[in-house]
PDB file of N, CA and C in Angstrom:
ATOM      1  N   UNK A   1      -5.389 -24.174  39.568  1.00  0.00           N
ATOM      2  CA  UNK A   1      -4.589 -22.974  39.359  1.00  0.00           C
ATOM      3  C   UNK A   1      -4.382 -22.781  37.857  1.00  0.00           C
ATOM      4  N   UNK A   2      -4.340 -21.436  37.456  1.00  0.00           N
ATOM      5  CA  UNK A   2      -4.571 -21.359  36.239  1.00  0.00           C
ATOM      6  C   UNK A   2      -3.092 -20.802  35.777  1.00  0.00           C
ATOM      7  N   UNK A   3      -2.550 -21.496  34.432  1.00  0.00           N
ATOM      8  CA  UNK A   3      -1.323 -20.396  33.730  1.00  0.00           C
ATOM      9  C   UNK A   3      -1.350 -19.207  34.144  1.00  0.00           C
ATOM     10  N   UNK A   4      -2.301 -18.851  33.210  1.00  0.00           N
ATOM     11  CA  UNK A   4      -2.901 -17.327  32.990  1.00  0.00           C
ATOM     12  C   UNK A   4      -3.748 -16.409  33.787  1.00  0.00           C
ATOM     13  N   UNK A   5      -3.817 -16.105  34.831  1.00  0.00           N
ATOM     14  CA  UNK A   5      -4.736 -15.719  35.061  1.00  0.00           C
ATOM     15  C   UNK A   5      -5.788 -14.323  34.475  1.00  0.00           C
ATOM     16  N   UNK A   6      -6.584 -14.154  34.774  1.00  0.00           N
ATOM     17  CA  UNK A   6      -7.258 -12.875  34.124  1.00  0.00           C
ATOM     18  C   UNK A   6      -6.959 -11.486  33.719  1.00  0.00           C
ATOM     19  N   UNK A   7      -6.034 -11.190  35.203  1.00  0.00           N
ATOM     20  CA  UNK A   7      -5.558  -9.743  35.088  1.00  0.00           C
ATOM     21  C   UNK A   7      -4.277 -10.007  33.962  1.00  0.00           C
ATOM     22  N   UNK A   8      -3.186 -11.314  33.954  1.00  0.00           N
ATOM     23  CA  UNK A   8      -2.718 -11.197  33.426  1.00  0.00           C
ATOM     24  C   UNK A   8      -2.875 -10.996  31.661  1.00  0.00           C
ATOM     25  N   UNK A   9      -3.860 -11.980  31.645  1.00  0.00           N
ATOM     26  CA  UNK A   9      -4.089 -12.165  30.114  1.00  0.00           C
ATOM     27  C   UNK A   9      -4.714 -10.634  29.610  1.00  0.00           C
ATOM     28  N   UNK A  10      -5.265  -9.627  30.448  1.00  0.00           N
ATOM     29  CA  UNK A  10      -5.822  -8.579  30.425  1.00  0.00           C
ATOM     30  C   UNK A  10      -4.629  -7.516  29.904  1.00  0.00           C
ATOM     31  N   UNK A  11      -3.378  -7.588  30.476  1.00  0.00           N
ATOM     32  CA  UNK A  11      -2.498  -6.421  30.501  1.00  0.00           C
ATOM     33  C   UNK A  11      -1.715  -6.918  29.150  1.00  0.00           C
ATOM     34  N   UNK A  12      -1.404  -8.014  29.179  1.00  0.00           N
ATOM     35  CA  UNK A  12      -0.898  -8.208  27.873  1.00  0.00           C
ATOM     36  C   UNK A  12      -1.571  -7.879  26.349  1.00  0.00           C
ATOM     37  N   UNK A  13      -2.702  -7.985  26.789  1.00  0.00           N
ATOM     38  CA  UNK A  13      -3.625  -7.503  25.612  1.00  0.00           C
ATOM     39  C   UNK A  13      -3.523  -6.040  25.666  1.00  0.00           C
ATOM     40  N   UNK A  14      -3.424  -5.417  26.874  1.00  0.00           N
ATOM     41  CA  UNK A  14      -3.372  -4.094  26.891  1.00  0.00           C
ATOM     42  C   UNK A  14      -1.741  -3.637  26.045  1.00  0.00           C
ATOM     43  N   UNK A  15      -0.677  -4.107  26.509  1.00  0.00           N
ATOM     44  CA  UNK A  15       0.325  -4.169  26.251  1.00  0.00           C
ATOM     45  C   UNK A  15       0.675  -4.286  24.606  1.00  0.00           C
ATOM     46  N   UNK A  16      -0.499  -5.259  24.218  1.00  0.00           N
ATOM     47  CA  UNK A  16       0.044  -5.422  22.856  1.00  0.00           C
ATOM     48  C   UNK A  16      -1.101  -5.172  21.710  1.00  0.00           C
ATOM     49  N   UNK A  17      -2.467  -5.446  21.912  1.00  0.00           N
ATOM     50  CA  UNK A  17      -2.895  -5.372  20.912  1.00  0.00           C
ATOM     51  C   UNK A  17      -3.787  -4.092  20.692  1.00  0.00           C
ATOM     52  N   UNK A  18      -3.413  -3.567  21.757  1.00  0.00           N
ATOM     53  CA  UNK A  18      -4.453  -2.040  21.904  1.00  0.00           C
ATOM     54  C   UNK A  18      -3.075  -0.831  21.949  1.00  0.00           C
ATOM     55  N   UNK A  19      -1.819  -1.313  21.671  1.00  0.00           N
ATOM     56  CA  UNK A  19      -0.652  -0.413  21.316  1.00  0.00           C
ATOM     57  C   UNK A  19      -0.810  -0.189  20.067  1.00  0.00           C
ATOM     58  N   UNK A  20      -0.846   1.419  19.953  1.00  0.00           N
ATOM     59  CA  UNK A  20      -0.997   1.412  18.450  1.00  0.00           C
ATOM     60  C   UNK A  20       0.364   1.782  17.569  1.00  0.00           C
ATOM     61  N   UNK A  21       1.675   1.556  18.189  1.00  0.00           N
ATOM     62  CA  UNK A  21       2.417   1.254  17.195  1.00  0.00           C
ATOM     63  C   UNK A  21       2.814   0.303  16.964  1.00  0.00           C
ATOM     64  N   UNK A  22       2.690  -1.008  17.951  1.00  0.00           N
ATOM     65  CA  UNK A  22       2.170  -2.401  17.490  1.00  0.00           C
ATOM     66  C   UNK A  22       1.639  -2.962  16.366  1.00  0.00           C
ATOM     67  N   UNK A  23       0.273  -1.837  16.625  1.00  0.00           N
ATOM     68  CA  UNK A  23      -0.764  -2.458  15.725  1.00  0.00           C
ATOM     69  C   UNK A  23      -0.392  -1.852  14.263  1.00  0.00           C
ATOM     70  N   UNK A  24       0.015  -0.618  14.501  1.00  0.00           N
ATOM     71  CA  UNK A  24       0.517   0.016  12.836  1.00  0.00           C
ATOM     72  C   UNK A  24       1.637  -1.068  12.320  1.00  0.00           C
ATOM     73  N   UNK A  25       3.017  -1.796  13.320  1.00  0.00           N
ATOM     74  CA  UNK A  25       3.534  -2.866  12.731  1.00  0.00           C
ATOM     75  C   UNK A  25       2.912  -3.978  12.277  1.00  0.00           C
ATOM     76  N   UNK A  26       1.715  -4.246  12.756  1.00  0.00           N
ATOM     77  CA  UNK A  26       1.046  -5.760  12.545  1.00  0.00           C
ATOM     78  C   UNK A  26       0.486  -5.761  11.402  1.00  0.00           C
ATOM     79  N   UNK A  27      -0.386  -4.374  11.422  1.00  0.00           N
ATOM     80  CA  UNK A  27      -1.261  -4.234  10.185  1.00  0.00           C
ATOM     81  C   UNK A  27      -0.283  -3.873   8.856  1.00  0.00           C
ATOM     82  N   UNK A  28       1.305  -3.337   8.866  1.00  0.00           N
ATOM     83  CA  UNK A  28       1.741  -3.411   7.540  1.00  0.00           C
ATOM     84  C   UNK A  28       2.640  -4.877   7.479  1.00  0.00           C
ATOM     85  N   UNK A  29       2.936  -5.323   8.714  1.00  0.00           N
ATOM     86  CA  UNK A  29       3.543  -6.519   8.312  1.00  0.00           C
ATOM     87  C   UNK A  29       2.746  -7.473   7.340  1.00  0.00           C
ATOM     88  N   UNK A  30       1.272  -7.261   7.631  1.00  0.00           N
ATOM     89  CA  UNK A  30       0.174  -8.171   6.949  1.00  0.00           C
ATOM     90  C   UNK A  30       0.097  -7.749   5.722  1.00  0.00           C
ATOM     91  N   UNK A  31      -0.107  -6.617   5.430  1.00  0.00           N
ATOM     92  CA  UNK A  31      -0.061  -5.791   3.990  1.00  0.00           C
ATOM     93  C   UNK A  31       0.747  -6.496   3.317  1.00  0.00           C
ATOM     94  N   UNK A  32       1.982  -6.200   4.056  1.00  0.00           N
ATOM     95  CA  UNK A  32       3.270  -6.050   2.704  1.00  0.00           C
ATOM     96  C   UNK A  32       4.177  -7.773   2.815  1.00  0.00           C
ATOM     97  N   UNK A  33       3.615  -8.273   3.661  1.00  0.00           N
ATOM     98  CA  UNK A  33       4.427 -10.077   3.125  1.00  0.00           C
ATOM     99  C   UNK A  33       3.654 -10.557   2.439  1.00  0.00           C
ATOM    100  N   UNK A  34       2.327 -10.590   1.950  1.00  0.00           N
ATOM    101  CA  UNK A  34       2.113 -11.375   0.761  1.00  0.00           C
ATOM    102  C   UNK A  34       2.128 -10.156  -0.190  1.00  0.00           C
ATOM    103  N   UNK A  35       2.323  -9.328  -0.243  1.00  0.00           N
ATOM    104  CA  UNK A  35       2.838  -9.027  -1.450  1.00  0.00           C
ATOM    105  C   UNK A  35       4.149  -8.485  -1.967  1.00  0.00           C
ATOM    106  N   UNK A  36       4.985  -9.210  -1.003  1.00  0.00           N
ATOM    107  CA  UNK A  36       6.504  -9.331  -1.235  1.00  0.00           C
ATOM    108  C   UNK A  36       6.511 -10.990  -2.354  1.00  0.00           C
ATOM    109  N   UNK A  37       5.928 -11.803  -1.611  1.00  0.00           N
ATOM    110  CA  UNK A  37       5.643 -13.105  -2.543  1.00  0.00           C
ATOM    111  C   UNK A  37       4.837 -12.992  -3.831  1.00  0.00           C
ATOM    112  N   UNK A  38       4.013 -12.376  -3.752  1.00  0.00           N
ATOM    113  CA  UNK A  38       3.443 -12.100  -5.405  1.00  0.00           C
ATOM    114  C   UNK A  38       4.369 -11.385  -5.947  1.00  0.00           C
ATOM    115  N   UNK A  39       4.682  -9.886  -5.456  1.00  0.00           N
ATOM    116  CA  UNK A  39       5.983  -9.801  -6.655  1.00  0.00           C
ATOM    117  C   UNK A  39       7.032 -10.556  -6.998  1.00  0.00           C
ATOM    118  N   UNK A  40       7.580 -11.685  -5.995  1.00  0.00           N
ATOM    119  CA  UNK A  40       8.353 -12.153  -6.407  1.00  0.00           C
ATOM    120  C   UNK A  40       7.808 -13.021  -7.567  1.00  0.00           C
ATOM    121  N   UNK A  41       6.194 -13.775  -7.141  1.00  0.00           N
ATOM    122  CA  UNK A  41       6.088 -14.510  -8.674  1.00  0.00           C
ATOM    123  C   UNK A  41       5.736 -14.272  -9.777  1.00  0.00           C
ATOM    124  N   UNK A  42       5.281 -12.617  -9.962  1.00  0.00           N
ATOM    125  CA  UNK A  42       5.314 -11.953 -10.525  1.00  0.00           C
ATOM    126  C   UNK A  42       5.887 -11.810 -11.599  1.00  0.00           C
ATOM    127  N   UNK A  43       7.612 -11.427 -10.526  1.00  0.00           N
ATOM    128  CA  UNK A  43       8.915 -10.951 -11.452  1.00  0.00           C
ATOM    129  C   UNK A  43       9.429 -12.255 -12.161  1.00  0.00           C
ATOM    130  N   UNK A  44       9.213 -13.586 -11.838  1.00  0.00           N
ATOM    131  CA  UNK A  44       9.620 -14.706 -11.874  1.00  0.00           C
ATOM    132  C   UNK A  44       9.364 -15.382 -13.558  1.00  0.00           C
ATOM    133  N   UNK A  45       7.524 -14.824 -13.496  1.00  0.00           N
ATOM    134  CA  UNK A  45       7.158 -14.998 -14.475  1.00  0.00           C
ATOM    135  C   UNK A  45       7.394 -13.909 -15.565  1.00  0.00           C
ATOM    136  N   UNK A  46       7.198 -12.899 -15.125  1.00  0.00           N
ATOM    137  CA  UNK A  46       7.771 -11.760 -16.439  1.00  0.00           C
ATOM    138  C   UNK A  46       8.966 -12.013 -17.246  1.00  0.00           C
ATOM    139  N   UNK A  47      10.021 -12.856 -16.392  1.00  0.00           N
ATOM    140  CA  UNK A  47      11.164 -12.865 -16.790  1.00  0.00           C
ATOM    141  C   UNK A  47      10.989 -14.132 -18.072  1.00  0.00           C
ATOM    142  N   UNK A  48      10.416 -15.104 -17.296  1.00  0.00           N
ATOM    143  CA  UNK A  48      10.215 -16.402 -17.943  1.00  0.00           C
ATOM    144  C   UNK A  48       9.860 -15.924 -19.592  1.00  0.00           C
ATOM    145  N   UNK A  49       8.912 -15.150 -19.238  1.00  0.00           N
ATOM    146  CA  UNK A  49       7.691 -14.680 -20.799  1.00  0.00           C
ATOM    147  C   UNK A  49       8.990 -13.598 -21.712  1.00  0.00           C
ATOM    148  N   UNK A  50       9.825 -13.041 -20.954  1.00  0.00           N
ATOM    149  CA  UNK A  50      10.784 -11.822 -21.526  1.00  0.00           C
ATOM    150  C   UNK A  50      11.463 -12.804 -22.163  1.00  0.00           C
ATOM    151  N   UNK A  51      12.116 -13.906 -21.637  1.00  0.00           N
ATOM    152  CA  UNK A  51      12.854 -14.525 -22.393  1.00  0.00           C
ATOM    153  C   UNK A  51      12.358 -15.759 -23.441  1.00  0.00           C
ATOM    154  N   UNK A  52      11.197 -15.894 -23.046  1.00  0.00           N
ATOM    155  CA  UNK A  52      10.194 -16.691 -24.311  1.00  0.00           C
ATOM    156  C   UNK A  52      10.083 -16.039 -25.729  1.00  0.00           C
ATOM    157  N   UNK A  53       9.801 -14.840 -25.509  1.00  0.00           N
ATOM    158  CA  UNK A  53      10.024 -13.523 -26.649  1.00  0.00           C
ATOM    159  C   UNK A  53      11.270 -13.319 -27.408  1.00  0.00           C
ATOM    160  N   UNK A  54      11.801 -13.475 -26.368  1.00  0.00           N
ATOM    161  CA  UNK A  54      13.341 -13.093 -27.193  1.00  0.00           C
ATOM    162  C   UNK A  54      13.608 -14.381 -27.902  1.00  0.00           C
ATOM    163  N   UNK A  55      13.666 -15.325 -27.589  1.00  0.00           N
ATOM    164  CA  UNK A  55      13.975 -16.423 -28.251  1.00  0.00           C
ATOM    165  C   UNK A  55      12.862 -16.890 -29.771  1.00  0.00           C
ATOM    166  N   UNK A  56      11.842 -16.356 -29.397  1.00  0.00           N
ATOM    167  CA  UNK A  56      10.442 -16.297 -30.660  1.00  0.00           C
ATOM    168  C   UNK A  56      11.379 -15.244 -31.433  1.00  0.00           C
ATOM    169  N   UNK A  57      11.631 -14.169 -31.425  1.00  0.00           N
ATOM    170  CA  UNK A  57      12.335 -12.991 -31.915  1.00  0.00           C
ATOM    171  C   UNK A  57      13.864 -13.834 -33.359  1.00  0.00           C
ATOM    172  N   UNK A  58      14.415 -14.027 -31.844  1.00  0.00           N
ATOM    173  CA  UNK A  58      15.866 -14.709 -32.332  1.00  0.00           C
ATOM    174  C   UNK A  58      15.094 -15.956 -33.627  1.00  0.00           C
ATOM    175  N   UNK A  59      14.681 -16.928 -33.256  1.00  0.00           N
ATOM    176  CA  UNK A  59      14.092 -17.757 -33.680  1.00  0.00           C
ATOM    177  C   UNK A  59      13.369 -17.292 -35.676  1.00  0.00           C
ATOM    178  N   UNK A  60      12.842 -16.250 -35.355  1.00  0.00           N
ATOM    179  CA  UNK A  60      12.228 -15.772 -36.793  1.00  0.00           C
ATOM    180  C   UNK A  60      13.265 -15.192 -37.808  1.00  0.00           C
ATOM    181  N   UNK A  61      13.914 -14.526 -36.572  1.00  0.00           N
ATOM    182  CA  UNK A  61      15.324 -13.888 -37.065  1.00  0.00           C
ATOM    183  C   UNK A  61      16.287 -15.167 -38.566  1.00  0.00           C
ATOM    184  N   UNK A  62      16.458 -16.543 -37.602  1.00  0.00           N
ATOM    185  CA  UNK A  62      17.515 -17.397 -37.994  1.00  0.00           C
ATOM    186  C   UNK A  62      16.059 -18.714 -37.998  1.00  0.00           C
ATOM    187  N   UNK A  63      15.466 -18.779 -39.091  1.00  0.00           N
ATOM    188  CA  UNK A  63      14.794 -20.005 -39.183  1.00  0.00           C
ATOM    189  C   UNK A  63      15.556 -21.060 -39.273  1.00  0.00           C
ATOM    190  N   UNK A  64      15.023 -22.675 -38.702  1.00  0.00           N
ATOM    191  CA  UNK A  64      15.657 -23.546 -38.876  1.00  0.00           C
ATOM    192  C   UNK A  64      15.915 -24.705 -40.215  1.00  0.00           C
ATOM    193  N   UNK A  65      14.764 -24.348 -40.813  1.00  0.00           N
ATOM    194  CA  UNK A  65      14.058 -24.891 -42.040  1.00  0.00           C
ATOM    195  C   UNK A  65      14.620 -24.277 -43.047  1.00  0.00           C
ATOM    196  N   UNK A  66      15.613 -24.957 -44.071  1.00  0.00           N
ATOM    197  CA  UNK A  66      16.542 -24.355 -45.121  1.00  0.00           C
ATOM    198  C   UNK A  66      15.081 -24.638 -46.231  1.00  0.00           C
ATOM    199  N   UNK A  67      14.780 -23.680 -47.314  1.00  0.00           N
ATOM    200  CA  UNK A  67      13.975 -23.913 -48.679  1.00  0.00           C
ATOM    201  C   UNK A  67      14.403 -24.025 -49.392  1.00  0.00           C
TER     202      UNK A  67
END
């Protein structure tokens, strides 16, 4: 005896992967989570480099080296 049988595994597929507002959720869920994670490392790093700058900035501003 099987879990699944045929008709069942049939309607569920009907049910879900041949629904096309399913499939419009599936296909942007896929889109847009990895590139929720790249922007985040994205923004992560921009920030890192924004404040590398500023401190190069500040830094030229107030040398440490008296002549």
């Amino acid at each position: 005896m099987e879990i699944f049988n045929q008709e069942v595994t049939q309607e569920v597929i009907r049910l879900t992967w041949r629904n096309p507002a399913f499939m419009a959720i599936a296909i942007a869920l896929i889109w847009l989570i990895p590139q929720i994670f790249i922007r985040r490392i994205l923004t992560a790093n921009y920030e890192k480099k924004k404040l590398e700058k500023q401190k190069d900035k500040i830094g030229k501003l107030y040398p440490k080296t008296i002549k």
